[in-house]
C-alpha atoms as a PDB file:
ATOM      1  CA  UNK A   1      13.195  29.009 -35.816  1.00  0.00           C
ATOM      2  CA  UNK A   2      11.327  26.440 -37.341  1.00  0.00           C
ATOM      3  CA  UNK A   3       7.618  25.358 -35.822  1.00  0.00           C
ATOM      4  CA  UNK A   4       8.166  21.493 -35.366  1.00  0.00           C
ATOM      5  CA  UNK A   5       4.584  19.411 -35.001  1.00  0.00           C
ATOM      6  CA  UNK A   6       4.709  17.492 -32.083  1.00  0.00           C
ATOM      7  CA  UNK A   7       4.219  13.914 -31.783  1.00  0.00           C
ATOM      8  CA  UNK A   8       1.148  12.531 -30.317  1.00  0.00           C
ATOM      9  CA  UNK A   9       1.264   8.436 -29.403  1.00  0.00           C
ATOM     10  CA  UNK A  10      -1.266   6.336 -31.522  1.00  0.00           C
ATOM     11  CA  UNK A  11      -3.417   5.687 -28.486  1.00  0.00           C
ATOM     12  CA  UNK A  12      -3.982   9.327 -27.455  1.00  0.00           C
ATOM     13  CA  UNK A  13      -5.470  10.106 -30.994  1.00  0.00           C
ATOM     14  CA  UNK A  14      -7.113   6.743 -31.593  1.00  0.00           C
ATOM     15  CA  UNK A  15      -9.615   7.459 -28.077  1.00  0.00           C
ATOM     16  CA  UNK A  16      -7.665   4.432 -26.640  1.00  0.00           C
ATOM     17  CA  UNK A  17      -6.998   6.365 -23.765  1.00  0.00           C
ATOM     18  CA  UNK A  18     -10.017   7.835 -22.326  1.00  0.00           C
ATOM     19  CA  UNK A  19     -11.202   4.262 -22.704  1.00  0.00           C
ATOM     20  CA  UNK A  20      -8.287   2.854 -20.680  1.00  0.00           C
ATOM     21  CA  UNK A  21      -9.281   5.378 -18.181  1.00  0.00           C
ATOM     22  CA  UNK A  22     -13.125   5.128 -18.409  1.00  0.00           C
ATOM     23  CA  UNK A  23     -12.234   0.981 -17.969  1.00  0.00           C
ATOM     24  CA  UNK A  24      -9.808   1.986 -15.242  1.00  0.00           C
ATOM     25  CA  UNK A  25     -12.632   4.024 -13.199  1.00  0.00           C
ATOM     26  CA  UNK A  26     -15.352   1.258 -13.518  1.00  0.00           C
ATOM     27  CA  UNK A  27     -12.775  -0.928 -12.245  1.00  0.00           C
ATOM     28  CA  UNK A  28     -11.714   1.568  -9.301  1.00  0.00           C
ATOM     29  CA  UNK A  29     -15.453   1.711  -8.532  1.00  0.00           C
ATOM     30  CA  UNK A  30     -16.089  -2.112  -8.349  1.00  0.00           C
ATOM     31  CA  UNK A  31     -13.367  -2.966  -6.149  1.00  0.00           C
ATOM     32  CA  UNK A  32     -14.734   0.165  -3.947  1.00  0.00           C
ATOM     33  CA  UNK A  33     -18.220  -1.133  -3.602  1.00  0.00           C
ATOM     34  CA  UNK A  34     -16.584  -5.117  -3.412  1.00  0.00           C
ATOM     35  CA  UNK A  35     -14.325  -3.663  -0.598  1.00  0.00           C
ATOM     36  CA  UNK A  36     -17.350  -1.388   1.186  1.00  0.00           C
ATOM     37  CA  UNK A  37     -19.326  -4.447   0.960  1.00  0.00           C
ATOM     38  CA  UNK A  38     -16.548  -6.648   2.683  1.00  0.00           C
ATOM     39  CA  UNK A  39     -15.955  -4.040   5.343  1.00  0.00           C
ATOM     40  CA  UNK A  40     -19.630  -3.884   6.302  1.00  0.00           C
ATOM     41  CA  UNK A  41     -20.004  -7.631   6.284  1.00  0.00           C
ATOM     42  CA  UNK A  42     -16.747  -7.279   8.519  1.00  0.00           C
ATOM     43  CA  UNK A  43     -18.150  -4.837  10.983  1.00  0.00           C
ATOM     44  CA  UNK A  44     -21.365  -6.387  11.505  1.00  0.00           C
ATOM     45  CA  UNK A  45     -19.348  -9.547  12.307  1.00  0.00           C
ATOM     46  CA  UNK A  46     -17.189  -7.512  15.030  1.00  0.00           C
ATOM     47  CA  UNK A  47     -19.805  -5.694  16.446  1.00  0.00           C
ATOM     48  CA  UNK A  48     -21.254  -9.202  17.329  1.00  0.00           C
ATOM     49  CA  UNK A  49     -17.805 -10.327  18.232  1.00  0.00           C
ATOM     50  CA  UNK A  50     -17.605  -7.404  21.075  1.00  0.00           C
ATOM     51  CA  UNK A  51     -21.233  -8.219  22.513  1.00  0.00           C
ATOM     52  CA  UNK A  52     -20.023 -12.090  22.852  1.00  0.00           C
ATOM     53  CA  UNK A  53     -17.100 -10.203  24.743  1.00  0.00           C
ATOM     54  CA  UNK A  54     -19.004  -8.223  26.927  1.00  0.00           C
ATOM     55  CA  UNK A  55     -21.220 -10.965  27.887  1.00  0.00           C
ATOM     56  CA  UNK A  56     -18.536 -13.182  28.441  1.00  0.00           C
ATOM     57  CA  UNK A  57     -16.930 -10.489  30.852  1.00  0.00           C
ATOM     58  CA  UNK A  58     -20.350 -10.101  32.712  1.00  0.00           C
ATOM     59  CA  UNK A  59     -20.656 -13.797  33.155  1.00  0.00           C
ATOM     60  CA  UNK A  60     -17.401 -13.971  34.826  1.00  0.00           C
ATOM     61  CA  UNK A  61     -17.977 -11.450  36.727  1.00  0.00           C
ATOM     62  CA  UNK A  62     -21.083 -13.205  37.946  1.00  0.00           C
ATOM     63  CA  UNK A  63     -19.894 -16.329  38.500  1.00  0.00           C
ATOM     64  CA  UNK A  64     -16.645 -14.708  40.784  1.00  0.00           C
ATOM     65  CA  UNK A  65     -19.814 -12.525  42.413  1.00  0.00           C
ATOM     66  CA  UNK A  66     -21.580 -15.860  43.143  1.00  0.00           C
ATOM     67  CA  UNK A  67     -18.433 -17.909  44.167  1.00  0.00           C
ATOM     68  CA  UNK A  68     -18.699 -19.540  47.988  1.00  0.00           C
ATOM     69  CA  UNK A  69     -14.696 -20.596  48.012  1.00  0.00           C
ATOM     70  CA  UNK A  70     -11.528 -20.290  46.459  1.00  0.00           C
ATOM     71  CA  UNK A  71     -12.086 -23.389  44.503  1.00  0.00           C
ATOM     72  CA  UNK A  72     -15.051 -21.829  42.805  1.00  0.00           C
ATOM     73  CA  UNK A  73     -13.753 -18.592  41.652  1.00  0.00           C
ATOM     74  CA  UNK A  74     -10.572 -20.670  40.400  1.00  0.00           C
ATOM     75  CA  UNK A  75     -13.050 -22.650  38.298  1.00  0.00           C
ATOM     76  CA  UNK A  76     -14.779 -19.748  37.163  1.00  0.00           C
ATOM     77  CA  UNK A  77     -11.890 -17.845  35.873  1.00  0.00           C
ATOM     78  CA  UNK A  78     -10.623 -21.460  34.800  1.00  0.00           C
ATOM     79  CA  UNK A  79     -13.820 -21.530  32.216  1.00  0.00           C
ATOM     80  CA  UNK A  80     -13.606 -17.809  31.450  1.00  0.00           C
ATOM     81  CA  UNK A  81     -10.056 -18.354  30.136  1.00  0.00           C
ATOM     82  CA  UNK A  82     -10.692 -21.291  28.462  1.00  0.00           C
ATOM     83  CA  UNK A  83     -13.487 -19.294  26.672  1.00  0.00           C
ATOM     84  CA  UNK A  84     -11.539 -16.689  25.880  1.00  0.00           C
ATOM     85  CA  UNK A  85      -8.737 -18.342  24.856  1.00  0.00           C
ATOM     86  CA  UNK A  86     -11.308 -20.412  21.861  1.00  0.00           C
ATOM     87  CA  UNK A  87     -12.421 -17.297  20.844  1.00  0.00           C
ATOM     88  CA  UNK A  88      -9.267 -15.655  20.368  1.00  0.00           C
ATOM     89  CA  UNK A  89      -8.451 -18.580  18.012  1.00  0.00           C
ATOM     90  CA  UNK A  90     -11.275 -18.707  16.346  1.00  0.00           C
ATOM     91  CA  UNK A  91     -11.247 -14.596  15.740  1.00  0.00           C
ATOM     92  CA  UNK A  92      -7.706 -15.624  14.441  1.00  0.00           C
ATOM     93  CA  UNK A  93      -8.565 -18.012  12.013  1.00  0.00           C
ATOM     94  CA  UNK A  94     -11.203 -14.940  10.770  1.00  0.00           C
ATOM     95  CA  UNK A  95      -8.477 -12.443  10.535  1.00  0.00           C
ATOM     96  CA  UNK A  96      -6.318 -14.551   8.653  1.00  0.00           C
ATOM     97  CA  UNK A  97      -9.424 -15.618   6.027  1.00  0.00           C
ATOM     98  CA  UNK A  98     -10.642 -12.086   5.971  1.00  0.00           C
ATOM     99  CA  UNK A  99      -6.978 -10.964   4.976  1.00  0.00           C
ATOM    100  CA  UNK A 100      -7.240 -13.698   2.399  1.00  0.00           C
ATOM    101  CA  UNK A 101      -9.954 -12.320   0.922  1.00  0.00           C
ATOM    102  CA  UNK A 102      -8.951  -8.863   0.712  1.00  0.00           C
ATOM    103  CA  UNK A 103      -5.951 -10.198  -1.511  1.00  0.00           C
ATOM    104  CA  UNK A 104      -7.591 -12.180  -3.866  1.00  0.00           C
ATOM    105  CA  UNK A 105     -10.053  -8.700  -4.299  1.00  0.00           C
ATOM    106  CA  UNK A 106      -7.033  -6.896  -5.248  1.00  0.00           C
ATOM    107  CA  UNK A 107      -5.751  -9.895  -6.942  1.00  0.00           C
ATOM    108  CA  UNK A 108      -8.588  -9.953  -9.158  1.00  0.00           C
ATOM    109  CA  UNK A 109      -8.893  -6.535  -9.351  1.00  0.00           C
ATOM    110  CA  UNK A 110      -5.003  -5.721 -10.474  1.00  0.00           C
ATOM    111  CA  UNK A 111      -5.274  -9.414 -12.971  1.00  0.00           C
ATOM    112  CA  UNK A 112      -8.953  -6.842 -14.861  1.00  0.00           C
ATOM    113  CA  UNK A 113      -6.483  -3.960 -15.057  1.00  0.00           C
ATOM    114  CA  UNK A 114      -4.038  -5.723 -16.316  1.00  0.00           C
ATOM    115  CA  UNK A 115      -5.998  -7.518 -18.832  1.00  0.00           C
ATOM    116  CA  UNK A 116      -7.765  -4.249 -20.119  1.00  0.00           C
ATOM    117  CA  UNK A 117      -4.866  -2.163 -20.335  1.00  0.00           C
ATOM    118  CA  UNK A 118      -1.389  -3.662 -20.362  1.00  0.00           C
ATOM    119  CA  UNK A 119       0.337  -0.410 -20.013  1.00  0.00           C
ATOM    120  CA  UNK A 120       4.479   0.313 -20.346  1.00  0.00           C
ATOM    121  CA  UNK A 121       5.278  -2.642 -18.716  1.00  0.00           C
ATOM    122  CA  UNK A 122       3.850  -4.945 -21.320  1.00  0.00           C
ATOM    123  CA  UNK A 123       6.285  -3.211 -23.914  1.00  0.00           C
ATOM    124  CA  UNK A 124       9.064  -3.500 -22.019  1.00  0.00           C
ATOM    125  CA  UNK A 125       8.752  -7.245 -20.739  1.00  0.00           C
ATOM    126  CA  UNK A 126       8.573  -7.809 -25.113  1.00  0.00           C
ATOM    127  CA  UNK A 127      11.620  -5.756 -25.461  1.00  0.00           C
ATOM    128  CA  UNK A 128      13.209  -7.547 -22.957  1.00  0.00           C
ATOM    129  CA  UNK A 129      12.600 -11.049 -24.487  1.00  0.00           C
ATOM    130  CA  UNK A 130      13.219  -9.635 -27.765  1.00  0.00           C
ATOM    131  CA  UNK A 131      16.891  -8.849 -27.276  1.00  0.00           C
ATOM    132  CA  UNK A 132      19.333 -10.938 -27.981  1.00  0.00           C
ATOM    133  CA  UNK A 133      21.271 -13.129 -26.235  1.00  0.00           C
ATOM    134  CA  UNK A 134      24.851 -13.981 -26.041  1.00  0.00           C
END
């Protein structure tokens, strides 16, 4: 039985790729601290969402507490609702930006891998355009 050499791809013996993966990992570790970074900012933002929420309930609550008629605590929860109901567009509006901003992280981040390393795919779209057509 004859001993055949096997065949190694240009890239493995060249080093290209432990570079692609050395480029891959600093890219892995800047979207991790761009997305930690975003999720703090996110949570602080919350946090003071929830205390605006909690004050808002307490207010209510006093203003129902202090209420002489039914006229006043309709008025009260009148306000309350209309308070609530700004906020929970506003927080919308932020959940839809935030959720834009999150895509164009991994956006960006998929557009540097892609750029560094354009993997299989690359050779394949080529092969695909150089094929002919009938």
């Amino acid at each position: 039985m004859a001993h055949m050499a096997q065949e190694r791809p240009s890239s493995v013996s060249d080093g290209a790729a432990p570079m692609a993966f050395l480029s891959f990992g600093a890219t892995a570790v800047g979207l991790q601290r761009e997305l930690l970074r975003a999720y703090q900012r996110l949570s602080r933002i919350w946090l003071e969402r929830l205390q605006v929420e909690a004050a808002l309930w307490t207010r209510l609550v006093s203003d129902l507490a202090s209420s002489k008629s039914d006229t006043d605590m309709l008025k009260a929860y009148t306000d309350h609702m209309t308070r609530q109901f700004r906020m929970t567009a506003e927080d919308s509006r932020h959940v839809f930006s935030d959720y834009q901003e999150f895509v164009k992280t991994f956006a960006r981040t998929q557009d540097a891998a892609a750029i560094r390393d354009p993997g299989p795919e690359a050779d394949i779209a080529s092969a695909y355009e150089n094929r002919v057509r009938h």
